[in-house]
Protein backbone atom coordinates (compact mmCIF):
# COMPACT_ATOMS: atom_id res chain seq x y z
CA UNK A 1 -15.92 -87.29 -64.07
CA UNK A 2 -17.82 -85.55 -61.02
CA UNK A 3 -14.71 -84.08 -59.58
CA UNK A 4 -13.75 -82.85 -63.10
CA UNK A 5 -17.54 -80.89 -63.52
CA UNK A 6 -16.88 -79.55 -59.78
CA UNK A 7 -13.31 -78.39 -60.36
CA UNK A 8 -14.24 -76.79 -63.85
CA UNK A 9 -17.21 -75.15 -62.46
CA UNK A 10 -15.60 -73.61 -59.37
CA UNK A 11 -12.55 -72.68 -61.76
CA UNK A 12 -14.77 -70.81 -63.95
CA UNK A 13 -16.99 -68.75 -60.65
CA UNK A 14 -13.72 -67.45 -59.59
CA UNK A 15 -11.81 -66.60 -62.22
CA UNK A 16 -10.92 -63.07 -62.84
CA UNK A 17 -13.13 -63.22 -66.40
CA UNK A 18 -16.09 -63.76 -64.51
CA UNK A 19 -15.88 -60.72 -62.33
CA UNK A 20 -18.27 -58.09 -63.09
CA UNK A 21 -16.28 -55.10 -65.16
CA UNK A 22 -17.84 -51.11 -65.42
CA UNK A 23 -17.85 -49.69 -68.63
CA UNK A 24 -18.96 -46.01 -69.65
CA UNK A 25 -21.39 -44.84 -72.25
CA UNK A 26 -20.47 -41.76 -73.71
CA UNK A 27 -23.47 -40.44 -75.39
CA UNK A 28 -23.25 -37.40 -77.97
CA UNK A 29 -26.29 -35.34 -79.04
CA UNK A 30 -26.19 -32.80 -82.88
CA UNK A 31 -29.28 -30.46 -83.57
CA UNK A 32 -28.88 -29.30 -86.77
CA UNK A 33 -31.58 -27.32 -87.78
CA UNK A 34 -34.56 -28.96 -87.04
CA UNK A 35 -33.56 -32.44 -86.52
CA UNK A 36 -31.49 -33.99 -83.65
CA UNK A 37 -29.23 -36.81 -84.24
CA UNK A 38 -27.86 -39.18 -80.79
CA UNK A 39 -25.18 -41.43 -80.35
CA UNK A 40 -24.02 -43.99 -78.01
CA UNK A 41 -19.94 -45.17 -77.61
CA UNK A 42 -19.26 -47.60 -75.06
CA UNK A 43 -15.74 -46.70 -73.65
CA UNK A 44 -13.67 -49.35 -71.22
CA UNK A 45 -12.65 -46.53 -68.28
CA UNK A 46 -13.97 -43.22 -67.12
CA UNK A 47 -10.71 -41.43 -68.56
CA UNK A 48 -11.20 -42.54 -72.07
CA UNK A 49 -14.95 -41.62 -72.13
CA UNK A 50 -13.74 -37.69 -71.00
CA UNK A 51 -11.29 -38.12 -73.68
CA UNK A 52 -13.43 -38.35 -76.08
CA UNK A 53 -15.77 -36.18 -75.14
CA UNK A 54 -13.13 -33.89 -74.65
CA UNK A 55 -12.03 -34.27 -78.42
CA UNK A 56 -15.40 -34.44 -79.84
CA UNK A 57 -16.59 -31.22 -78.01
CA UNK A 58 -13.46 -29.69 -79.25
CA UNK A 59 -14.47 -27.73 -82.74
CA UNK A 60 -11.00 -27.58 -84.19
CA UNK A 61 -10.97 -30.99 -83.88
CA UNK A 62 -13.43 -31.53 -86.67
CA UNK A 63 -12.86 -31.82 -90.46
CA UNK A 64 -15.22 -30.91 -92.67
CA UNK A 65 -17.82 -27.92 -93.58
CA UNK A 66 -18.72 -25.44 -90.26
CA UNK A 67 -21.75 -25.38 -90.26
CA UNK A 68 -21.60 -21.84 -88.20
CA UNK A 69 -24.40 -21.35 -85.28
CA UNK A 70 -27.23 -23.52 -87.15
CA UNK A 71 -26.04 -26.28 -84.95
CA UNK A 72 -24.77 -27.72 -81.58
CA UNK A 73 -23.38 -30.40 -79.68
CA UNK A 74 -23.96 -31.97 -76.42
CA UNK A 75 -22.31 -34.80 -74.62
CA UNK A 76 -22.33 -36.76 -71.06
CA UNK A 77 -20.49 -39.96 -69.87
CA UNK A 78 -22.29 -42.29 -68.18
CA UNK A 79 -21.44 -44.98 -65.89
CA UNK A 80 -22.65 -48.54 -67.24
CA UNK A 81 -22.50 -52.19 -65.74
């Protein structure tokens, strides 16, 4: 039963689940008018979060009303572990 515990606990320390795994926070700022609206995504590698912020950045990417010069739009990817 002891050798079981053992073997299942140093199975568990060195498998590749365990390991410690980086993520990226891609956080996106509106000001419309006078309020200001923030988001956070949580994106699994750097590439994807500049994708996104790429695309979201990107006005003719957007559906919807324009809303002209009242507004803007702001975003940063941040490293996260």
């Amino acid at each position: 039963m002891n050798r079981f515990f053992l073997l299942a606990l140093i199975a568990g320390l060195l498998s590749p689940i365990a390991a410690k795994s980086e993520s990226y926070k891609l956080v996106v700022k509106v000001h419309y008018l006078d309020s200001v609206s923030t988001s956070v995504l949580t994106m699994i590698s750097k590439e994807t979060c500049v994708e996104g912020k790429r695309r979201i950045l990107q006005k003719s990417e957007w559906d919807g009303d324009d809303f002209g010069n009242k507004s803007s739009i702001a975003a940063i990817c941040i490293k996260s572990e």
